[in-house]
N, C-alpha and C. Protein backbone atom coordinates (compact mmCIF):
# COMPACT_ATOMS: atom_id res chain seq x y z
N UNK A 1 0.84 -1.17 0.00
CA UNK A 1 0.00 0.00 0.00
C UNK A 1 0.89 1.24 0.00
N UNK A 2 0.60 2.74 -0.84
CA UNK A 2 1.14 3.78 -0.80
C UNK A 2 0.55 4.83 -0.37
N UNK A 3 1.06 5.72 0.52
CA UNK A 3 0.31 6.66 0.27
C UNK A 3 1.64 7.48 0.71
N UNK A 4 0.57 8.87 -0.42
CA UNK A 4 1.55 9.89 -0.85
C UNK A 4 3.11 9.30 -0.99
N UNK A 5 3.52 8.55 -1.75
CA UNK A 5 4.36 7.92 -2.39
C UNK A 5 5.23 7.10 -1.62
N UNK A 6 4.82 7.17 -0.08
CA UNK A 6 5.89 6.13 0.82
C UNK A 6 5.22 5.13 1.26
N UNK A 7 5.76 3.54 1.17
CA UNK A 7 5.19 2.60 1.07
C UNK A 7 5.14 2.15 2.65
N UNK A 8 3.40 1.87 2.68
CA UNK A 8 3.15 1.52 4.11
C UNK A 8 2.22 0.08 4.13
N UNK A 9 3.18 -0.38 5.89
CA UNK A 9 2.92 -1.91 5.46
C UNK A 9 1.94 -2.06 6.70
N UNK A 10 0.41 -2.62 6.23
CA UNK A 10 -0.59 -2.78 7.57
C UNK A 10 -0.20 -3.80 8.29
N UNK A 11 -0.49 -3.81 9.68
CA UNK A 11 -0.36 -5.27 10.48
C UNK A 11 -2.07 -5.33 11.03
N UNK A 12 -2.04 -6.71 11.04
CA UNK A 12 -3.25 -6.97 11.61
C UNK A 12 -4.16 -6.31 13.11
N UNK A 13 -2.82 -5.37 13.93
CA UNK A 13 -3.53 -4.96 14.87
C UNK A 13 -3.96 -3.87 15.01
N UNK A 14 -5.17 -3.71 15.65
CA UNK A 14 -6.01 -2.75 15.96
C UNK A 14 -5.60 -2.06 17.11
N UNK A 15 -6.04 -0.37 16.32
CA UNK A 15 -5.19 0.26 17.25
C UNK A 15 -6.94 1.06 18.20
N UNK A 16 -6.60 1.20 19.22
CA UNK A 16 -7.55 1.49 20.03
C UNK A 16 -8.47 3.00 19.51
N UNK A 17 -9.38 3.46 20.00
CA UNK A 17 -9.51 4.73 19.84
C UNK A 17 -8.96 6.30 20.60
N UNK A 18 -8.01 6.87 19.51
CA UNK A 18 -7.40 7.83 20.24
C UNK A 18 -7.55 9.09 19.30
N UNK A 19 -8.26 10.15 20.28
CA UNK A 19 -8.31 11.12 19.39
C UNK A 19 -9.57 11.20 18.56
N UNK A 20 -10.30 10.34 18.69
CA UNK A 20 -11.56 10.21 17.74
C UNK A 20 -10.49 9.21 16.21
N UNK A 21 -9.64 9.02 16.82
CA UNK A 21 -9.98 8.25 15.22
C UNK A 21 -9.61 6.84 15.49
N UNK A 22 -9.98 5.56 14.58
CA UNK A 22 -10.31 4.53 14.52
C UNK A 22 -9.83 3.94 13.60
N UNK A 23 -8.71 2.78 13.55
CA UNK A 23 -8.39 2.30 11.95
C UNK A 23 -7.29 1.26 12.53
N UNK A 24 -6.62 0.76 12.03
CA UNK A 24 -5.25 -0.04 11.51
C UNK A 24 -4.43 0.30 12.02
N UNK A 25 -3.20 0.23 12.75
CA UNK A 25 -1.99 0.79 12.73
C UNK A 25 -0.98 0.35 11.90
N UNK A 26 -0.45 1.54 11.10
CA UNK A 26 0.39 1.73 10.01
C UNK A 26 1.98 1.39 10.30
N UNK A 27 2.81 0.30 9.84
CA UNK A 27 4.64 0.83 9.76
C UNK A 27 5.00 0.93 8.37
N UNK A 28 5.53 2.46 8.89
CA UNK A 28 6.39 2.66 7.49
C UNK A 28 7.28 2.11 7.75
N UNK A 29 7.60 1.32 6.34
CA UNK A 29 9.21 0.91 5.71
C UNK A 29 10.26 1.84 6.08
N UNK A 30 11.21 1.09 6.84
CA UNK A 30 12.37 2.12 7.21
C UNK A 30 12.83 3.09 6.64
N UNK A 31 13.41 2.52 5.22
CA UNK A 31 14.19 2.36 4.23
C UNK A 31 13.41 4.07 3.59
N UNK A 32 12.17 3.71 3.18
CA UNK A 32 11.50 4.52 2.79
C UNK A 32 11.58 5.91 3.66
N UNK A 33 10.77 5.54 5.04
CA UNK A 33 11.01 6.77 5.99
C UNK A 33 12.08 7.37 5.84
N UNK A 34 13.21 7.43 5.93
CA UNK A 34 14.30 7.73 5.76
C UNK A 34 14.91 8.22 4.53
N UNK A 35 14.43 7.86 3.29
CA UNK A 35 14.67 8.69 2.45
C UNK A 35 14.02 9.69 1.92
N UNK A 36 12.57 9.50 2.24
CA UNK A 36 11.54 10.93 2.07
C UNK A 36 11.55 11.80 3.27
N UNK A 37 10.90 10.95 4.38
CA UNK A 37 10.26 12.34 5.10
C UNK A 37 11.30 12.37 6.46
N UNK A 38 12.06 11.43 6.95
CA UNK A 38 13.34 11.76 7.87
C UNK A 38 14.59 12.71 6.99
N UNK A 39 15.01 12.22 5.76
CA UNK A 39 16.12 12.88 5.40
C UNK A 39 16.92 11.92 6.11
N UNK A 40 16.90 11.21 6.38
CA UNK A 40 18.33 10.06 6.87
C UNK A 40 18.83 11.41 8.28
N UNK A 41 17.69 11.18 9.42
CA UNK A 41 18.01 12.05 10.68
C UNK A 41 18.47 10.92 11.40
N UNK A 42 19.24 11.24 12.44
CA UNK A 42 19.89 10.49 13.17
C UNK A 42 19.64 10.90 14.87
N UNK A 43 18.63 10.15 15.50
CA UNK A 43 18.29 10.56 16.29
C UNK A 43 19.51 10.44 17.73
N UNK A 44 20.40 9.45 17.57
CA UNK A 44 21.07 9.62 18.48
C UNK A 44 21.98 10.70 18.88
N UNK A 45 22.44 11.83 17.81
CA UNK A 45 23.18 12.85 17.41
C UNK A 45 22.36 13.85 18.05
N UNK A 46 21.10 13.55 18.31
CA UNK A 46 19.88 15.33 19.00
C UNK A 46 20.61 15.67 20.24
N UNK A 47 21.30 14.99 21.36
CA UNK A 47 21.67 15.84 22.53
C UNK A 47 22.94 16.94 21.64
N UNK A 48 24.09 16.37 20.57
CA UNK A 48 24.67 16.93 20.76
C UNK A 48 24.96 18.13 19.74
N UNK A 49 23.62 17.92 18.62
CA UNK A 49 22.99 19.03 18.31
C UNK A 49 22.19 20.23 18.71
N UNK A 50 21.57 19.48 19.93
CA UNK A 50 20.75 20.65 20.57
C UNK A 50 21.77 21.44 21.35
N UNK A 51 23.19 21.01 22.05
CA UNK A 51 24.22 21.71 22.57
C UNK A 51 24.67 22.70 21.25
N UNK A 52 25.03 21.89 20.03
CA UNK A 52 25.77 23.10 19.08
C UNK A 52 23.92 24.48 18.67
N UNK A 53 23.47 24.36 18.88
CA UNK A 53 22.30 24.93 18.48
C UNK A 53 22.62 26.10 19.63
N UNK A 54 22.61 25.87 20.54
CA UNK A 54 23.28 26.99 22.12
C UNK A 54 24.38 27.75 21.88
N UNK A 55 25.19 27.36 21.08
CA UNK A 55 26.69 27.98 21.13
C UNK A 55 27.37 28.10 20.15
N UNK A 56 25.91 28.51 19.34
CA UNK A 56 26.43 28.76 17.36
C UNK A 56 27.56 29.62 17.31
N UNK A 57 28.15 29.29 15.82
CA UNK A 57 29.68 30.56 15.74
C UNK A 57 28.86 32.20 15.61
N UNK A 58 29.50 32.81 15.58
CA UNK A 58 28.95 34.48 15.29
C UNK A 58 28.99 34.38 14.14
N UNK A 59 29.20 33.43 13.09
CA UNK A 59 29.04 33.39 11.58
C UNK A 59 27.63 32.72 11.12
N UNK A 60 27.57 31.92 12.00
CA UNK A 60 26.03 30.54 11.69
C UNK A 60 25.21 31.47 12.56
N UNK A 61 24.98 32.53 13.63
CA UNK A 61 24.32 33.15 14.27
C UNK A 61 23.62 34.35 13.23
N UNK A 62 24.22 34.97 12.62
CA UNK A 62 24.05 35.83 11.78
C UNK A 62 23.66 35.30 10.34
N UNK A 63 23.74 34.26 10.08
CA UNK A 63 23.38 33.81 8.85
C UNK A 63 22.20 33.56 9.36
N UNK A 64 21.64 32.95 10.10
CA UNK A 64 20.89 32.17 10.57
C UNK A 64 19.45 33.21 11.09
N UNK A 65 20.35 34.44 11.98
CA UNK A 65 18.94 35.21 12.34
C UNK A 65 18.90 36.27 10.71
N UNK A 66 19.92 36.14 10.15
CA UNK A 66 19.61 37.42 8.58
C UNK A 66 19.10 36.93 7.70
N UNK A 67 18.58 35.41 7.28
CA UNK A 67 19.07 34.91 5.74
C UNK A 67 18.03 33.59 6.58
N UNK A 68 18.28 32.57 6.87
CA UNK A 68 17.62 31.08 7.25
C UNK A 68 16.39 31.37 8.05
N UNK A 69 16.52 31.92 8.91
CA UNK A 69 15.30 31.67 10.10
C UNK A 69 13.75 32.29 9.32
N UNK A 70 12.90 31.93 9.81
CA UNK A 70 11.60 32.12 9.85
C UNK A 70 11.02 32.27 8.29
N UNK A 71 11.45 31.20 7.46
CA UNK A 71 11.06 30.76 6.29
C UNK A 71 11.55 32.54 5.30
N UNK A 72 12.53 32.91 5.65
CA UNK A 72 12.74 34.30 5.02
C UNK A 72 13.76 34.12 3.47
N UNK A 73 14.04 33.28 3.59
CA UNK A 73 14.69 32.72 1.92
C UNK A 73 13.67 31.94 1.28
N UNK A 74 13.24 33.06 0.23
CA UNK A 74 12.03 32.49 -0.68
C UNK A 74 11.27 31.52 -0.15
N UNK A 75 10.86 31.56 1.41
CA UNK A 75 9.35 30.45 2.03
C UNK A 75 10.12 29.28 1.87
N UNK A 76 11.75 29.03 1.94
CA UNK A 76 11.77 27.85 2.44
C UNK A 76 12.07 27.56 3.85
N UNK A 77 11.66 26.07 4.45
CA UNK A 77 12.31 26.31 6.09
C UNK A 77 13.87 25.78 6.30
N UNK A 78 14.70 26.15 6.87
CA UNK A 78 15.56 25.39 7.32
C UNK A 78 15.80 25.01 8.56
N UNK A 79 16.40 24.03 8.71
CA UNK A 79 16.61 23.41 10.45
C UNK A 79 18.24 23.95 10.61
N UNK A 80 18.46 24.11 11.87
CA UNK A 80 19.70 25.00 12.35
C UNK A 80 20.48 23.25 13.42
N UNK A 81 21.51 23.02 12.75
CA UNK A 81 22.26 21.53 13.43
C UNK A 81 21.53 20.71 13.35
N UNK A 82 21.40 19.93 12.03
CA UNK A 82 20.16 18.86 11.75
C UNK A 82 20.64 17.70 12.36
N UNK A 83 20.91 16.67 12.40
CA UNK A 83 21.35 15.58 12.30
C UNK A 83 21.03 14.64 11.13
N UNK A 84 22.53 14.33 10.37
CA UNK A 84 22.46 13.84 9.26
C UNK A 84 23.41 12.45 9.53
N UNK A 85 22.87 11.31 8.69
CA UNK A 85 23.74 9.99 8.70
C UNK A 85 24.54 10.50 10.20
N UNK A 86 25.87 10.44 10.23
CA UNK A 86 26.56 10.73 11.39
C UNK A 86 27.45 11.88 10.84
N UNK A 87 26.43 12.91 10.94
CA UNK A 87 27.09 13.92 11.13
C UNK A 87 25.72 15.09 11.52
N UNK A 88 25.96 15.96 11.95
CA UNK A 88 25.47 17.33 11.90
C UNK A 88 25.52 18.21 11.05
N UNK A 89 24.51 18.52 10.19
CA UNK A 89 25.19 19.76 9.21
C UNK A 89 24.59 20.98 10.24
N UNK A 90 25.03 22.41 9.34
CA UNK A 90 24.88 23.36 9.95
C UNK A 90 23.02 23.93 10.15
N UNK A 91 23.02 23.97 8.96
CA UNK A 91 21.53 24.02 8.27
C UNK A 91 21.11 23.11 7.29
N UNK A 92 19.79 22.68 7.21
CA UNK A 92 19.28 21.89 6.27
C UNK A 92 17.74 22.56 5.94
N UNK A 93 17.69 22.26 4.35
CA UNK A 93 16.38 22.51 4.20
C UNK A 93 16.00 21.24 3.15
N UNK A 94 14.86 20.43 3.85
CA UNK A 94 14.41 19.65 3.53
C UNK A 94 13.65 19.29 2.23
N UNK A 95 12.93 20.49 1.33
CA UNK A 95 12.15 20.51 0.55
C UNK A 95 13.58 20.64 -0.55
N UNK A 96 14.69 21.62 -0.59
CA UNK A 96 15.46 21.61 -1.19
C UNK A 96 16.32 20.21 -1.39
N UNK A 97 16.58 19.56 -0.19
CA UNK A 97 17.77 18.68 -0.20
C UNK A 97 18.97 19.48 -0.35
N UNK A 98 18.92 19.97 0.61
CA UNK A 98 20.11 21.57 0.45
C UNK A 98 20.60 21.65 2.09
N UNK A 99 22.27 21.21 2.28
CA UNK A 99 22.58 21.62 3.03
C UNK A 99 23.80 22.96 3.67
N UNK A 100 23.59 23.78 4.27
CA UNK A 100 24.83 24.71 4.04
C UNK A 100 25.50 24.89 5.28
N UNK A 101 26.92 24.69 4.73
CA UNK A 101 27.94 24.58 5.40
C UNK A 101 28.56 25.85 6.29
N UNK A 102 28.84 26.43 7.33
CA UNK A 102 29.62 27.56 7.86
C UNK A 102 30.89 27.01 8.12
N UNK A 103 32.00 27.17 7.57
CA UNK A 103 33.90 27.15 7.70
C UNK A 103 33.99 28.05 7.96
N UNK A 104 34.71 27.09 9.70
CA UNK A 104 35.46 28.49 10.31
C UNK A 104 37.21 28.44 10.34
N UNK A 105 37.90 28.77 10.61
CA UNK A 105 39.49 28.49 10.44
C UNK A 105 39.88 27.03 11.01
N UNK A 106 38.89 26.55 11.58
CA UNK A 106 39.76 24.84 11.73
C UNK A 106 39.31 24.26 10.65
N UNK A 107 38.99 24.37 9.77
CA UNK A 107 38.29 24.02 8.33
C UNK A 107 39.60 23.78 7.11
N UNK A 108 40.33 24.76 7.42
CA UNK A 108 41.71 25.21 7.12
C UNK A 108 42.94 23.72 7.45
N UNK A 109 42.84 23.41 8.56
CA UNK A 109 43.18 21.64 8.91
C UNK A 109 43.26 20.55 7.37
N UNK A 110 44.49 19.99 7.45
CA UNK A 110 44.44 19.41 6.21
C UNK A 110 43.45 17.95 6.65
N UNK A 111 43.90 17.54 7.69
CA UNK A 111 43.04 16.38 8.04
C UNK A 111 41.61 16.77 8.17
N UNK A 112 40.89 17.97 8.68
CA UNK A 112 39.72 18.68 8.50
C UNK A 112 39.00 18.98 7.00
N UNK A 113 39.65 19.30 6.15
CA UNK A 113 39.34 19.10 4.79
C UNK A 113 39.26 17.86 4.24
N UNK A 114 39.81 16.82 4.36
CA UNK A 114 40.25 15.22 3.97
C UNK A 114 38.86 14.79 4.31
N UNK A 115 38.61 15.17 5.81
CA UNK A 115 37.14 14.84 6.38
C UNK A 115 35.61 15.41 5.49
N UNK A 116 35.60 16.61 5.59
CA UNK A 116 34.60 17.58 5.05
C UNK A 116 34.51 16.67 3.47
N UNK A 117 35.77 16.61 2.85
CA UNK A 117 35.83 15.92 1.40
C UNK A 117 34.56 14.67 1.65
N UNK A 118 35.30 14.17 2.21
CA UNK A 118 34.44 12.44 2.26
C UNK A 118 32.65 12.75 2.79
N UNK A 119 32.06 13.69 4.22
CA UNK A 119 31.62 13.72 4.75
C UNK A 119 30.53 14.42 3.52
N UNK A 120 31.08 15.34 2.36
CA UNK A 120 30.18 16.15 1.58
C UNK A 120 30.09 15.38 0.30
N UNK A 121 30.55 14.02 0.18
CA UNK A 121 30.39 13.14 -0.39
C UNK A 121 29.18 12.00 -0.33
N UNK A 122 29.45 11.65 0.80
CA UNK A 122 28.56 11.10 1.46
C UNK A 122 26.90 11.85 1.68
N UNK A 123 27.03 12.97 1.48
CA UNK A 123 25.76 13.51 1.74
C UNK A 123 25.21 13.50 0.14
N UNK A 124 26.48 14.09 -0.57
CA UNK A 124 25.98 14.24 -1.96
C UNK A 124 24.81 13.01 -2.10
N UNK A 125 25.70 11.89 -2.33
CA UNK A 125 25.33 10.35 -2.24
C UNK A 125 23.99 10.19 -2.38
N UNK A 126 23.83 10.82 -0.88
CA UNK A 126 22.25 10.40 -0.56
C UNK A 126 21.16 11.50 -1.35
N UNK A 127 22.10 12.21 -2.14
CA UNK A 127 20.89 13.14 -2.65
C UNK A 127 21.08 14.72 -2.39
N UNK A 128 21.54 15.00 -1.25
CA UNK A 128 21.56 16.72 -0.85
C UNK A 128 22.45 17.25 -1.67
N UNK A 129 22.57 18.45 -2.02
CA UNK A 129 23.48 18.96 -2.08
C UNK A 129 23.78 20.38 -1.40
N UNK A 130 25.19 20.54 -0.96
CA UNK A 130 25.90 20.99 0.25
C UNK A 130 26.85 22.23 -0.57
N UNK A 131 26.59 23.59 0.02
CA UNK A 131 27.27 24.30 -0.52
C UNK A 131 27.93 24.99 0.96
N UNK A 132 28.90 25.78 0.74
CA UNK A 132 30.05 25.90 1.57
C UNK A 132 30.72 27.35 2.07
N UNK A 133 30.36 27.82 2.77
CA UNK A 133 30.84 29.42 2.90
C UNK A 133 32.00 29.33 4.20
N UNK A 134 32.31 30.35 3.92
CA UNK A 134 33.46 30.67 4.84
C UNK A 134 33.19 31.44 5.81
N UNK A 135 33.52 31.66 7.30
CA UNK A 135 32.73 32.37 8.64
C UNK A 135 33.18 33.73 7.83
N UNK A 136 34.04 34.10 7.02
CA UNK A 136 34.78 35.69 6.47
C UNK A 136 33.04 35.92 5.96
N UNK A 137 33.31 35.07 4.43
CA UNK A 137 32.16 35.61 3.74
C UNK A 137 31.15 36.06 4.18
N UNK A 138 30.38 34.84 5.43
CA UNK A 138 29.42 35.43 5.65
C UNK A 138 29.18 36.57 7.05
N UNK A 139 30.21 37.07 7.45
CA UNK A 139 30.02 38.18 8.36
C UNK A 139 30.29 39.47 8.00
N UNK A 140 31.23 38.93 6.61
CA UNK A 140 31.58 40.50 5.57
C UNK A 140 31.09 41.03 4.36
N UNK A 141 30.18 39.84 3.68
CA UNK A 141 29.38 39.81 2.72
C UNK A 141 27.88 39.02 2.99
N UNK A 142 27.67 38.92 3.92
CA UNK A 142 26.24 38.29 4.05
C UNK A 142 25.23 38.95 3.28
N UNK A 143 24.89 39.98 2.69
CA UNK A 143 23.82 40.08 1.40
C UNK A 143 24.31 39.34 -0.19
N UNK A 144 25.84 39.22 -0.13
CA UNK A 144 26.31 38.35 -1.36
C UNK A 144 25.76 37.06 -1.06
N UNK A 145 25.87 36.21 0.32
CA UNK A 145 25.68 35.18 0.45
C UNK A 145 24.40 34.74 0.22
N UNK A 146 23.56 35.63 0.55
CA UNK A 146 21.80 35.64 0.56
C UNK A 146 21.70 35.68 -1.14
N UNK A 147 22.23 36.83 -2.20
CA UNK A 147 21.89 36.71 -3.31
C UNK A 147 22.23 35.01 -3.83
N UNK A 148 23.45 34.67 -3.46
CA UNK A 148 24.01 33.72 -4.58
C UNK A 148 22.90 32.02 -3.76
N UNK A 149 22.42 32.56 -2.65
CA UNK A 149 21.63 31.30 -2.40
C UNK A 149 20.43 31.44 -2.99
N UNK A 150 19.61 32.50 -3.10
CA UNK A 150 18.36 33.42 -3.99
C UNK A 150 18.50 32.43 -5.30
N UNK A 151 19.87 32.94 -5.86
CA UNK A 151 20.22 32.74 -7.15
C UNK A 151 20.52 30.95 -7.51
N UNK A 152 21.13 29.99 -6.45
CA UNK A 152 20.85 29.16 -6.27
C UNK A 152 19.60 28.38 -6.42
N UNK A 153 18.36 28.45 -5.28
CA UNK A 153 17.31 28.02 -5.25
C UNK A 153 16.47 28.29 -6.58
N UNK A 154 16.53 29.87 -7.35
CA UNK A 154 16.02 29.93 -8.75
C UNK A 154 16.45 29.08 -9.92
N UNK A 155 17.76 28.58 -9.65
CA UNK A 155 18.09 27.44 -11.03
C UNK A 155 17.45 26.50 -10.45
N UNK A 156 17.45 25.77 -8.93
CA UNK A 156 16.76 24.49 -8.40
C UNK A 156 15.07 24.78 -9.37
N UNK A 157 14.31 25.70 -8.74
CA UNK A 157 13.36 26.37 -9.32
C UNK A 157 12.74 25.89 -10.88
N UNK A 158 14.14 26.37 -11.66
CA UNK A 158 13.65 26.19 -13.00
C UNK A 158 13.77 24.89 -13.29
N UNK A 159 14.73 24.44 -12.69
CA UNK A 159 15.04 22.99 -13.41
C UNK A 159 14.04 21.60 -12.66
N UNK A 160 13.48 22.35 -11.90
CA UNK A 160 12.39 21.28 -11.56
C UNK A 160 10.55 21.27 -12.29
N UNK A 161 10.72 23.01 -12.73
CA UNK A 161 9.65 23.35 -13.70
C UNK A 161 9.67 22.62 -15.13
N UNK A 162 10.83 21.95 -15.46
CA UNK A 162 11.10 21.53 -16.74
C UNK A 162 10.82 20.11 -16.44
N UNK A 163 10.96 19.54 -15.31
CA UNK A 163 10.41 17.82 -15.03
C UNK A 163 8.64 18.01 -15.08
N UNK A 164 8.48 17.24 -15.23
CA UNK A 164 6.59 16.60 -15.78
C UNK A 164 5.95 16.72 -14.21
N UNK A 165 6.47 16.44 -13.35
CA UNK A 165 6.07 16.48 -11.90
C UNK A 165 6.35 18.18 -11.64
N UNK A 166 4.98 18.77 -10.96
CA UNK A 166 5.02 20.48 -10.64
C UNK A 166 5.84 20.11 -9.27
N UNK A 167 6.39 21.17 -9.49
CA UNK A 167 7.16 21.68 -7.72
C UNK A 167 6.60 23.30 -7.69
N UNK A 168 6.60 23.45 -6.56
CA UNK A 168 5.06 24.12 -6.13
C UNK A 168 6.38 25.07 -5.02
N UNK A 169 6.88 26.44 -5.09
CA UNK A 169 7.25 27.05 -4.36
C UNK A 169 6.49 27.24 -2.99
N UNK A 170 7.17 26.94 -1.18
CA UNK A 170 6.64 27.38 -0.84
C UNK A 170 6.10 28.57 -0.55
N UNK A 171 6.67 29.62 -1.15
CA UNK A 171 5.96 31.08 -1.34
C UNK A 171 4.83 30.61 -1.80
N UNK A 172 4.29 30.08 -2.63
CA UNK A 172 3.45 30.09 -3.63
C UNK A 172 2.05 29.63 -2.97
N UNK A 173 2.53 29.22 -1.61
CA UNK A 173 1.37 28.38 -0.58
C UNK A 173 1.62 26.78 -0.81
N UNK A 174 2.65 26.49 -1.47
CA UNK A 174 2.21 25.01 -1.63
C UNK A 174 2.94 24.28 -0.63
């Protein structure tokens, strides 16, 4: 059985009445969960995301209250220290498959880059793609950073208007 395109498997038991409603209880397929509507989240990683979420850099602070927060980049949302496979990105926005990176000078680390290499690989992999600013850029150019993500999301934009399936801006209400 599908619905809205993730495949759900009934079991024979009945689930009590809660809430006024009455029916089946549903498991989604892991496999599935996880690639639509989790994003491959990693719940064991939330304590030590919700710590980096407390004690953002002054670069991810300012991006974050100028540019990410409160659906202010063209109505999309982003999450601030998601938890991804095993890692944390900085921000994620889910409808995009878009994650963005803040480098701060330990980034600069050759073994730190070697890492980031593999780690933005691995995300690619699964589908996101991960773009990369520097703590400079965005505390000295943060309206450049806002255009070229603007300018970003408008090619995502067009090039999903050209697939047979509509993608529906959330500006647009959808």
């Amino acid at each position: 059985m599908y619905l809205n395109g993730i495949h759900i498997k009934q079991t024979a038991v009945h689930v009590p009445r809660w809430r006024g409603i009455r029916g089946w209880k549903m498991i989604v397929d892991m496999k599935t969960n996880n690639q639509y509507n989790n994003h491959f989240y990693n719940k064991t990683l939330q304590p030590y995301a919700n710590a980096l979420r407390k004690r953002m850099t002054k670069a991810e602070a300012c991006l974050w209250k100028y540019v990410l927060r409160a659906r202010s980049l063209k109505g999309y949302q982003f999450r601030r220290q998601r938890p991804v496979l095993n890692y944390i990105a900085d921000f994620m926005c889910k409808e995009l498959m878009l994650i963005i990176e803040v480098d701060g000078i330990t980034h600069l680390d050759e073994k730190v880059i070697a890492n980031d290499k593999v780690r933005q690989q691995r995300l690619e992999n699964l589908g996101f793609t991960v773009l990369r600013f520097t703590d400079d850029e965005v505390l000295r150019h943060i309206e450049g950073v806002r255009m070229y993500l603007e300018d970003w999301i408008d090619d995502v934009e067009k090039m999903q208007s050209r697939v047979s399936t509509p993608f529906i801006s959330p500006a647009c209400g959808g």
